[in-house]
N, C-alpha and C. Protein backbone atom coordinates (compact mmCIF):
# COMPACT_ATOMS: atom_id res chain seq x y z
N UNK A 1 -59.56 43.17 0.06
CA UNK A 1 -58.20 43.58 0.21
C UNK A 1 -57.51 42.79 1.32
N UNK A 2 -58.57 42.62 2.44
CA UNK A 2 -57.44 42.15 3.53
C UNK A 2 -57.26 40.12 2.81
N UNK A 3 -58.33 39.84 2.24
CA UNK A 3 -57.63 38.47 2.00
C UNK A 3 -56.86 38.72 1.23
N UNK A 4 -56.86 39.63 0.18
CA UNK A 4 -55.29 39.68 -0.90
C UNK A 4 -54.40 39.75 -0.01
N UNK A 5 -54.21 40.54 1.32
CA UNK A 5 -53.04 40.81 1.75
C UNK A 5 -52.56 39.74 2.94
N UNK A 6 -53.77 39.21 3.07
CA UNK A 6 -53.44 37.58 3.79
C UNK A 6 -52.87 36.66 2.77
N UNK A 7 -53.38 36.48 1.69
CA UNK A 7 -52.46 35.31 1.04
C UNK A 7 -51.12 35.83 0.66
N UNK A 8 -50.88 36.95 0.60
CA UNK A 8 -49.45 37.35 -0.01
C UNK A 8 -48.50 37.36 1.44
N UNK A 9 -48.93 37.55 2.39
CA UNK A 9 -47.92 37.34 3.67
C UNK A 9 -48.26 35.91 3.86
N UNK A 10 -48.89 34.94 4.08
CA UNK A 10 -49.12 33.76 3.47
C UNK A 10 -47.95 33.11 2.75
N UNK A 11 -48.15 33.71 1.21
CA UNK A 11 -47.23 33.07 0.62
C UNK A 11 -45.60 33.97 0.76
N UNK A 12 -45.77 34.60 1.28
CA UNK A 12 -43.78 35.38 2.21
C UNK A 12 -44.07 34.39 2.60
N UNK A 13 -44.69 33.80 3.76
CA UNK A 13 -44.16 32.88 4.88
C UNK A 13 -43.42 31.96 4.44
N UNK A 14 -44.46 31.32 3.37
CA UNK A 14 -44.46 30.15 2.85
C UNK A 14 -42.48 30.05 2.10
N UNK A 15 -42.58 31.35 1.21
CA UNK A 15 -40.94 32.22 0.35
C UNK A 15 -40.25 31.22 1.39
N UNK A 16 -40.07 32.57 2.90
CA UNK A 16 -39.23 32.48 3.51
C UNK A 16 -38.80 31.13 4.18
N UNK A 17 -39.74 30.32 4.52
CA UNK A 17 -39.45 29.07 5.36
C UNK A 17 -38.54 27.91 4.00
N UNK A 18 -39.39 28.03 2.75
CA UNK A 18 -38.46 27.28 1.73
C UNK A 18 -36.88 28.14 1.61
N UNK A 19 -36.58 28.89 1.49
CA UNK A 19 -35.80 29.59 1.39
C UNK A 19 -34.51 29.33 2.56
N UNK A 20 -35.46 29.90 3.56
CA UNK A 20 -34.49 29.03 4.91
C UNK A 20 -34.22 27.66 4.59
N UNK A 21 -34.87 26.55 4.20
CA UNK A 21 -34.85 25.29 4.62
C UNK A 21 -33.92 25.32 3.32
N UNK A 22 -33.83 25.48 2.06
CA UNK A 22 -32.73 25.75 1.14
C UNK A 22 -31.86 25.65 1.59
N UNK A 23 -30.95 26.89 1.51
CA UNK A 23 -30.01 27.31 2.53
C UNK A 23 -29.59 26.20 3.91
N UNK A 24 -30.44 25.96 4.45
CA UNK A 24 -29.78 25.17 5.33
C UNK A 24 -29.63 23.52 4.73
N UNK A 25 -29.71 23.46 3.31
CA UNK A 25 -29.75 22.36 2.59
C UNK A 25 -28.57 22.71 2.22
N UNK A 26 -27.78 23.51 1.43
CA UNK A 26 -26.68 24.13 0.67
C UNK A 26 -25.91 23.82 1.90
N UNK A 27 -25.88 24.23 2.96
CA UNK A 27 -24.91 24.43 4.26
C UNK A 27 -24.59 23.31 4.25
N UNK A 28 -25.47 22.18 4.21
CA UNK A 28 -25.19 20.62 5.04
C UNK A 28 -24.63 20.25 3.95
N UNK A 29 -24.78 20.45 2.80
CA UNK A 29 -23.92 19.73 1.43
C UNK A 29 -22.61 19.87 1.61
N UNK A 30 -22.75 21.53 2.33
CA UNK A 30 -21.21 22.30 1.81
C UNK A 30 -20.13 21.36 3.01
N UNK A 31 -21.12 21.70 4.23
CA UNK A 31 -19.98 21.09 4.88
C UNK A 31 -19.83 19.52 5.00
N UNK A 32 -20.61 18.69 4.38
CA UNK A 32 -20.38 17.68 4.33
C UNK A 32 -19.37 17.37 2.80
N UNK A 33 -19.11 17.77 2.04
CA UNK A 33 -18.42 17.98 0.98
C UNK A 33 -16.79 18.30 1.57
N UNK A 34 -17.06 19.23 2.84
CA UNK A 34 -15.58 19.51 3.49
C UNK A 34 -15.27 18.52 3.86
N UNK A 35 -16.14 17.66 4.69
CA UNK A 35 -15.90 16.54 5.71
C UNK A 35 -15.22 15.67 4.87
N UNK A 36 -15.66 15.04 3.75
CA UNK A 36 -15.11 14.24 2.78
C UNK A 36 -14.09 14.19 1.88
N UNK A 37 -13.55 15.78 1.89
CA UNK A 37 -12.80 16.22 1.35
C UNK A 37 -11.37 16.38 2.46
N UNK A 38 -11.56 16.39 3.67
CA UNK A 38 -11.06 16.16 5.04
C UNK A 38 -10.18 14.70 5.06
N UNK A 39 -11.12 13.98 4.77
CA UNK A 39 -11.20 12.58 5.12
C UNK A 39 -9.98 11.73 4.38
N UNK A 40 -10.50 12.24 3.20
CA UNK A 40 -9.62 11.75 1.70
C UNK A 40 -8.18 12.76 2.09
N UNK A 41 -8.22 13.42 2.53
CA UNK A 41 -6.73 14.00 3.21
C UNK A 41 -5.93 13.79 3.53
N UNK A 42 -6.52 12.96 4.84
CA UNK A 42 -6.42 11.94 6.20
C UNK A 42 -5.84 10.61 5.53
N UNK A 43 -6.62 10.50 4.64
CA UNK A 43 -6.36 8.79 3.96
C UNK A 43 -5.23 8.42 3.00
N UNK A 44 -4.84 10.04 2.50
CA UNK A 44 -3.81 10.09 1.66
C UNK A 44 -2.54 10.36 2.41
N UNK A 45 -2.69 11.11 3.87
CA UNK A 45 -1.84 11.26 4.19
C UNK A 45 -1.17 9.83 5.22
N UNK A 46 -1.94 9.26 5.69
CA UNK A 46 -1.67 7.99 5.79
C UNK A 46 -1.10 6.89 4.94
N UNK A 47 -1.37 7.31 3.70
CA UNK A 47 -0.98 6.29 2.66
C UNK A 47 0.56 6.89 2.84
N UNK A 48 0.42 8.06 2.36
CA UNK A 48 2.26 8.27 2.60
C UNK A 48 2.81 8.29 3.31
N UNK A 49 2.61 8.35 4.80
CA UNK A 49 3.01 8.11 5.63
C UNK A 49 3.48 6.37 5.76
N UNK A 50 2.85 5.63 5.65
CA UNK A 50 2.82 4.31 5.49
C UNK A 50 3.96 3.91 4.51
N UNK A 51 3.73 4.62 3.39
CA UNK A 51 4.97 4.20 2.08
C UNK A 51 6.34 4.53 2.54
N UNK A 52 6.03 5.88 3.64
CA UNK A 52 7.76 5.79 3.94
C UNK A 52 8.19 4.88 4.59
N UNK A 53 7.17 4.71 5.72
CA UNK A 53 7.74 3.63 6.24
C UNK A 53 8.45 2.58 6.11
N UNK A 54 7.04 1.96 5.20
CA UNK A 54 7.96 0.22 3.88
C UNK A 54 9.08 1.32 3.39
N UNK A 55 9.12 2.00 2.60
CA UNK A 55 10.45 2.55 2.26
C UNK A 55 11.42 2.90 3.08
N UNK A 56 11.00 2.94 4.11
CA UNK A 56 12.74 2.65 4.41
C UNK A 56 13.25 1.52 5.10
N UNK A 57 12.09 0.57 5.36
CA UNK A 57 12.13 -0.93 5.48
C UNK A 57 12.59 -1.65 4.14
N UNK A 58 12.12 -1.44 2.80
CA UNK A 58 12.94 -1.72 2.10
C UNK A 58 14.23 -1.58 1.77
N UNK A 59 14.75 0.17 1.91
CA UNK A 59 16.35 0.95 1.97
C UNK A 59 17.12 0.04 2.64
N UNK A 60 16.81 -0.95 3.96
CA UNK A 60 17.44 -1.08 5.17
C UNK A 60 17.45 -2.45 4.52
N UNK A 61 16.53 -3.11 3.90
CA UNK A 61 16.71 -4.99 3.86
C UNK A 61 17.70 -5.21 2.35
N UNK A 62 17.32 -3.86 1.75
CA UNK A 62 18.33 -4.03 -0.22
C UNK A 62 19.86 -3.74 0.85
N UNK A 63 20.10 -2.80 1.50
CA UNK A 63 21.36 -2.61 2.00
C UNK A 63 22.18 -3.74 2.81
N UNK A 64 21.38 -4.17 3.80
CA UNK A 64 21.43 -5.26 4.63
C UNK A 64 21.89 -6.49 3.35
N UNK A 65 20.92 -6.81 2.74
CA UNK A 65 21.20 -8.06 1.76
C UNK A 65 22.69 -7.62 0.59
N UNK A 66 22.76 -6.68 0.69
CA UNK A 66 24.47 -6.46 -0.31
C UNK A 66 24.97 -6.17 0.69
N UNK A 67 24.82 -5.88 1.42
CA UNK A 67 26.25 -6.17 2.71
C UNK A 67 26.65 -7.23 3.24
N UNK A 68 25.57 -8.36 2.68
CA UNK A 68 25.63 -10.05 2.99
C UNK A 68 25.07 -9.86 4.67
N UNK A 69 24.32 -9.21 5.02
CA UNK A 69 23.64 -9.24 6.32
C UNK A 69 22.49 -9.98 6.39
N UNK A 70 21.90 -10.29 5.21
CA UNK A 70 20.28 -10.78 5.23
C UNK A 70 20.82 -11.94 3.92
N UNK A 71 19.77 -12.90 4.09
CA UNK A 71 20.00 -14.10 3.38
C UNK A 71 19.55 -13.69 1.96
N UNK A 72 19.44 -13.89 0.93
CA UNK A 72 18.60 -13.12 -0.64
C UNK A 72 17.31 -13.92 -0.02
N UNK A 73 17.19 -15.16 0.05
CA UNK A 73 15.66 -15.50 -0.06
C UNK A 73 14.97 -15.04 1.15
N UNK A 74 15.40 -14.76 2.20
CA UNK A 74 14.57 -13.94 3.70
C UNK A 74 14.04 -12.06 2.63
N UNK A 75 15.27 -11.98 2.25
CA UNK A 75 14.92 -10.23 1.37
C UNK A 75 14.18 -10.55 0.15
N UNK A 76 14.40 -11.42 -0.55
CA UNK A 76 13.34 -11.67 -1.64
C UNK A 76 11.54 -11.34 -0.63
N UNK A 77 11.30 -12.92 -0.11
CA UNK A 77 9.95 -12.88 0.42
C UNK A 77 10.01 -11.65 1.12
N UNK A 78 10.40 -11.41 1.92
CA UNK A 78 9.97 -9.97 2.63
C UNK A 78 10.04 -8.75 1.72
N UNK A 79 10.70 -8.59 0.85
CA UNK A 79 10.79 -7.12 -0.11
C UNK A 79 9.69 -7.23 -1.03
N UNK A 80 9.25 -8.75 -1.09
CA UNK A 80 8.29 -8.94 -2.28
C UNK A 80 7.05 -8.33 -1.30
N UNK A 81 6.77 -8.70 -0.14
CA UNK A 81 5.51 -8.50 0.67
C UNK A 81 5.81 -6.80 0.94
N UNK A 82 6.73 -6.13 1.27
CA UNK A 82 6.73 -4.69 1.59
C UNK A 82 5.91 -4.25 0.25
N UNK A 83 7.20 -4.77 -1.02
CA UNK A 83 6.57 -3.94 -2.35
C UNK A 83 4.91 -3.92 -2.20
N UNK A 84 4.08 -4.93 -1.84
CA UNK A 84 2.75 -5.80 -2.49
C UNK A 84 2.40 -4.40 -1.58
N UNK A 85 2.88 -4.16 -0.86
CA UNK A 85 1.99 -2.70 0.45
C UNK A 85 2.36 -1.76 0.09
N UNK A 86 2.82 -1.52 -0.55
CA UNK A 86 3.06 -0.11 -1.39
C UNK A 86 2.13 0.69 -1.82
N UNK A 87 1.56 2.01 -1.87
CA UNK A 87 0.29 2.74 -2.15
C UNK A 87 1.14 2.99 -3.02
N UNK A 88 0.30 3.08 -4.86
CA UNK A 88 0.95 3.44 -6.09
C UNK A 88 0.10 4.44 -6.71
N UNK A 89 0.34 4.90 -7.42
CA UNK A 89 -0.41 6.46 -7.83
C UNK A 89 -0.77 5.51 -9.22
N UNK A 90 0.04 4.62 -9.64
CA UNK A 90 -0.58 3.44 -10.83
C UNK A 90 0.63 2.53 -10.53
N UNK A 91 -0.42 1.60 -10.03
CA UNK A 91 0.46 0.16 -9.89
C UNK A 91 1.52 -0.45 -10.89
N UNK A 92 2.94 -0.77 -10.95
CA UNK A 92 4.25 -0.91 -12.19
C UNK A 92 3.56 -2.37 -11.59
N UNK A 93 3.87 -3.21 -12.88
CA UNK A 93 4.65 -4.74 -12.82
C UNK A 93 5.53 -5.05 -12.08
N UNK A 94 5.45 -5.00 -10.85
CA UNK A 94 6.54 -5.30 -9.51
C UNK A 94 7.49 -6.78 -10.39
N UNK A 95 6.46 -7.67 -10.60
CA UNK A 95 7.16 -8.82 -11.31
C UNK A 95 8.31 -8.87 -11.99
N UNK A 96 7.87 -8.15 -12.99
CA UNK A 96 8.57 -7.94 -14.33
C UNK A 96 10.13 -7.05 -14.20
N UNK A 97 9.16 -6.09 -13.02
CA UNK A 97 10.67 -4.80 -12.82
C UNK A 97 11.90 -5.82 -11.84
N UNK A 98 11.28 -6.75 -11.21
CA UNK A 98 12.48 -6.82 -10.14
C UNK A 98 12.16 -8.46 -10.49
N UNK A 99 12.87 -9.34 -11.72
CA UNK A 99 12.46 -10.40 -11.86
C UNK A 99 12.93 -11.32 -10.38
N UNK A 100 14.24 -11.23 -10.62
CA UNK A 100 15.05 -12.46 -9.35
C UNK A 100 14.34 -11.95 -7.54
N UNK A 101 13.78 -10.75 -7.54
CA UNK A 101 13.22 -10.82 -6.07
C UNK A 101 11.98 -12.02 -5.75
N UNK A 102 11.37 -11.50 -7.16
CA UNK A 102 9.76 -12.13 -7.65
C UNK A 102 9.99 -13.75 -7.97
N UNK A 103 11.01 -13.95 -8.38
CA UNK A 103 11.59 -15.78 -8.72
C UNK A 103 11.65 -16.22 -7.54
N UNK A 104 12.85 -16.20 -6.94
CA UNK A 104 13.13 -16.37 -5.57
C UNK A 104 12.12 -16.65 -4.92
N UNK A 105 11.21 -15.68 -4.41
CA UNK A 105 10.25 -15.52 -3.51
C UNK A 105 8.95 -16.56 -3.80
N UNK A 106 8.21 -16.53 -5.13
CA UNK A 106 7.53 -17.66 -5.56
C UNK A 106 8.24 -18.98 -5.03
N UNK A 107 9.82 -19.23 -6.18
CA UNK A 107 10.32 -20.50 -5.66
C UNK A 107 10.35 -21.09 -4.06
N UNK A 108 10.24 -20.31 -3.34
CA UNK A 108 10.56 -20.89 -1.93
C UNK A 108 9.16 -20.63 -0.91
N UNK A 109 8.38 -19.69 -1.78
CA UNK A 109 7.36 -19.93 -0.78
C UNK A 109 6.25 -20.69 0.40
N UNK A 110 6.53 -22.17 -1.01
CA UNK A 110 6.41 -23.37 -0.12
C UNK A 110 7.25 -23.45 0.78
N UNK A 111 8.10 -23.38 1.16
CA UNK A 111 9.17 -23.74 2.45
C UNK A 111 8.37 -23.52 3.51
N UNK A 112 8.30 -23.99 4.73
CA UNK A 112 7.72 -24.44 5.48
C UNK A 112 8.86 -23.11 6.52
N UNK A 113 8.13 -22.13 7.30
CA UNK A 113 8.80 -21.56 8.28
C UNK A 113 8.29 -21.73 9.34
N UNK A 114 9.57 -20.75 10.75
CA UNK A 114 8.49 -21.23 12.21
C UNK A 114 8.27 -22.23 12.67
N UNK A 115 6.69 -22.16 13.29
CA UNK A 115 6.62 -23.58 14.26
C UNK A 115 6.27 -24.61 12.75
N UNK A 116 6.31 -24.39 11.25
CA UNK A 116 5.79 -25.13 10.66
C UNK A 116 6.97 -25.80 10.64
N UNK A 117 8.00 -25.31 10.68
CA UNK A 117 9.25 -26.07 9.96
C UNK A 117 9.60 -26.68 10.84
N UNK A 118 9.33 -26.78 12.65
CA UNK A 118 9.74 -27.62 13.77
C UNK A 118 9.21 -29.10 13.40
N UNK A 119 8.21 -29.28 12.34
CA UNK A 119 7.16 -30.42 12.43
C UNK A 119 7.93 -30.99 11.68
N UNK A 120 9.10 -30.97 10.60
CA UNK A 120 9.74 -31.62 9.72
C UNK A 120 11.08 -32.30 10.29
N UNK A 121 11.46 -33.09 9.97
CA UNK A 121 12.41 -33.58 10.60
C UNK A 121 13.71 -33.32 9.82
N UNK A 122 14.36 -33.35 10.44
CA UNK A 122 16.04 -32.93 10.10
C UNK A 122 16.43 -33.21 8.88
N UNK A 123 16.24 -34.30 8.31
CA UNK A 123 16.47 -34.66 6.82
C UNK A 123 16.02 -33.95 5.90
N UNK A 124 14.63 -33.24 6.07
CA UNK A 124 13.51 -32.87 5.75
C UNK A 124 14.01 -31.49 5.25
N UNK A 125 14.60 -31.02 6.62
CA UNK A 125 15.07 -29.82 6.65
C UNK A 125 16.24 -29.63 6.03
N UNK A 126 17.58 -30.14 6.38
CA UNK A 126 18.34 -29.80 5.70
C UNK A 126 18.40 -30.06 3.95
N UNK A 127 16.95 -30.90 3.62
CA UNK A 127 16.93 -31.37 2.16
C UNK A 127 16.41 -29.56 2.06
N UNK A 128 15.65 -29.30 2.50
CA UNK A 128 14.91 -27.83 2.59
C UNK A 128 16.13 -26.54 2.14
N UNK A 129 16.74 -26.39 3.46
CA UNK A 129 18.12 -25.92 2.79
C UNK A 129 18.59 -25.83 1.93
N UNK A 130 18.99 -27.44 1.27
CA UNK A 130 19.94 -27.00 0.47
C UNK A 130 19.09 -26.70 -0.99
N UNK A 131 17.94 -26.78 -1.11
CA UNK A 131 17.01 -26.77 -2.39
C UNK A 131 17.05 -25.12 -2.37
N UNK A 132 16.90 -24.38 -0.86
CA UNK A 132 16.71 -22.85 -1.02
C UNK A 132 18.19 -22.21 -1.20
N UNK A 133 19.07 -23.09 -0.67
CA UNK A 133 20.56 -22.43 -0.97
C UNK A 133 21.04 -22.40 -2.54
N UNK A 134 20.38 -23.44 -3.33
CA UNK A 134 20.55 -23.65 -4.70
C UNK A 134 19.92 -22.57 -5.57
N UNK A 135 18.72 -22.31 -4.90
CA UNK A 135 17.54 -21.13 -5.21
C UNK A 135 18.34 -19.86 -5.45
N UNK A 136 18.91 -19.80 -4.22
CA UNK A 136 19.60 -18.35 -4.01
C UNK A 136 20.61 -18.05 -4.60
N UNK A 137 21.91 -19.27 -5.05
CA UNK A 137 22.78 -19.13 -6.72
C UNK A 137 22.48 -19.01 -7.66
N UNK A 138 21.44 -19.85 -8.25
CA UNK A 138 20.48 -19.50 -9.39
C UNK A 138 20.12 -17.87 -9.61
N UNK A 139 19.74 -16.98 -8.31
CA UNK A 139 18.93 -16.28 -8.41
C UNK A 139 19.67 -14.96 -8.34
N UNK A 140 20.85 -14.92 -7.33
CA UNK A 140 21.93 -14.13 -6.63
C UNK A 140 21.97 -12.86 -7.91
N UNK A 141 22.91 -13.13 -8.94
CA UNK A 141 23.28 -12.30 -9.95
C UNK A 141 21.73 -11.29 -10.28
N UNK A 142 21.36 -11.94 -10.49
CA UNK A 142 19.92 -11.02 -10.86
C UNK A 142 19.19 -10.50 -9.90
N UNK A 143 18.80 -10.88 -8.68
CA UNK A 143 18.92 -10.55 -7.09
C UNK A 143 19.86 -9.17 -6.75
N UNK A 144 20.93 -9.01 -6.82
CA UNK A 144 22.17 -7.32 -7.17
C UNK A 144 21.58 -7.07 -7.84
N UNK A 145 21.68 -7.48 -9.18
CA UNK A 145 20.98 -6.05 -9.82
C UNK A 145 19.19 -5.74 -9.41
N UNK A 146 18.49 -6.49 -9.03
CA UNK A 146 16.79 -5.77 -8.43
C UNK A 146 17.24 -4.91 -7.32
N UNK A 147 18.14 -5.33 -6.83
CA UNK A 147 18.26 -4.47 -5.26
C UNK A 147 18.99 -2.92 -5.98
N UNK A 148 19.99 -3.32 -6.72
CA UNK A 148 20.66 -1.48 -7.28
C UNK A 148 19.57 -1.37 -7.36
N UNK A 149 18.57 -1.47 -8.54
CA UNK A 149 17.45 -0.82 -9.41
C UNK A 149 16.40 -0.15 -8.19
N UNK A 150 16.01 -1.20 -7.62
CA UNK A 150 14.83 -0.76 -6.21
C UNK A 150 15.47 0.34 -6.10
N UNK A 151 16.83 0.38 -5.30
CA UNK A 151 17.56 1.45 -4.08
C UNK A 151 17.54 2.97 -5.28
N UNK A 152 17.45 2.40 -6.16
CA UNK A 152 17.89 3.75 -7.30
C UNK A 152 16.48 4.17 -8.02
N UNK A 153 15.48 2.80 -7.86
CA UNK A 153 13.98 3.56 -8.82
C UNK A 153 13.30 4.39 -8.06
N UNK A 154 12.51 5.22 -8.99
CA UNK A 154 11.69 5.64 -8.34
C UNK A 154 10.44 5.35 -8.98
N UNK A 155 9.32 4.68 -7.80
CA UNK A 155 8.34 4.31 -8.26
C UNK A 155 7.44 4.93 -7.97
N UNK A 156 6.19 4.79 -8.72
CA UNK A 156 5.32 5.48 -8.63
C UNK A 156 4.22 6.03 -7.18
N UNK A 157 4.85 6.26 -6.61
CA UNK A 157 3.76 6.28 -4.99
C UNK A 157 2.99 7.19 -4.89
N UNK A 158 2.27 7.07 -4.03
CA UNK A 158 0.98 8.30 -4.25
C UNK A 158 1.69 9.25 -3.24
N UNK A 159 1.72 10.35 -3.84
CA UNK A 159 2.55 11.58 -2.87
C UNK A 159 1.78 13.00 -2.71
């Protein structure tokens, strides 16, 4: 009798210690499941936080550029680089939606800015000019209408 009743408190022990160690397996899942679930929170709320930002860096350069405050090809390249930072809940054809920002901005990207453009010489430059001033008639008409459309779409952002 007493070994029957040794192996059966024996095997309780044995119950209880798996049982505990369970349980404290479930716990560490659970709260590591919070942690991650925390995290992805954090990361989303950053993303939108971030999108307003470019958004209203964009609001300010489409307004600026139809008020004739900003050059089209300075708001092309820069609106093209805000859009590219955009967190999208499903990425649109930036291209396609806003052709003359996306023209523009390709066309002149070679241009040489900054200390690059100090290295060129004057001829160089004003040939530079007037190739991007030509850019920007070509492009202008269709350029108004991407900027209404931007200031008026609403795109897909992760919210």
């Amino acid at each position: 009798m007493s070994l029957k009743l040794a192996l059966l408190v024996g095997a309780g022990v044995i119950i209880a210690g798996l049982a505990f160690y369970a349980g404290r397996l479930l716990w560490m899942v659970k709260a590591q499941r919070e942690a991650q679930q925390q995290l992805a929170a954090q990361k989303r709320q950053r993303l939108i936080d971030q999108n307003q930002k470019i958004w209203l860096s964009i609001d300010t350069i489409c307004r600026a550029t139809q008020q004739g405050q900003c050059c089209s090809s300075e708001a092309a390249i820069r609106l093209c680089v805000l859009l590219d930072n955009l967190a999208f809940s499903q990425r649109p054809d930036l291209a396609n939606e806003f052709p003359g920002l996306h023209g523009l901005s390709q066309a002149i990207k070679h241009h040489p800015t900054h200390d690059a453009r100090k290295s060129y010489s004057k001829k160089e430059i004003r040939q530079l000019d007037r190739e991007r001033e030509q850019l920007e008639q070509e492009f202008d008409s269709q350029i108004q209408l991407d900027l209404n459309q931007l200031l008026k779409k609403q795109l897909p952002l992760i919210a």
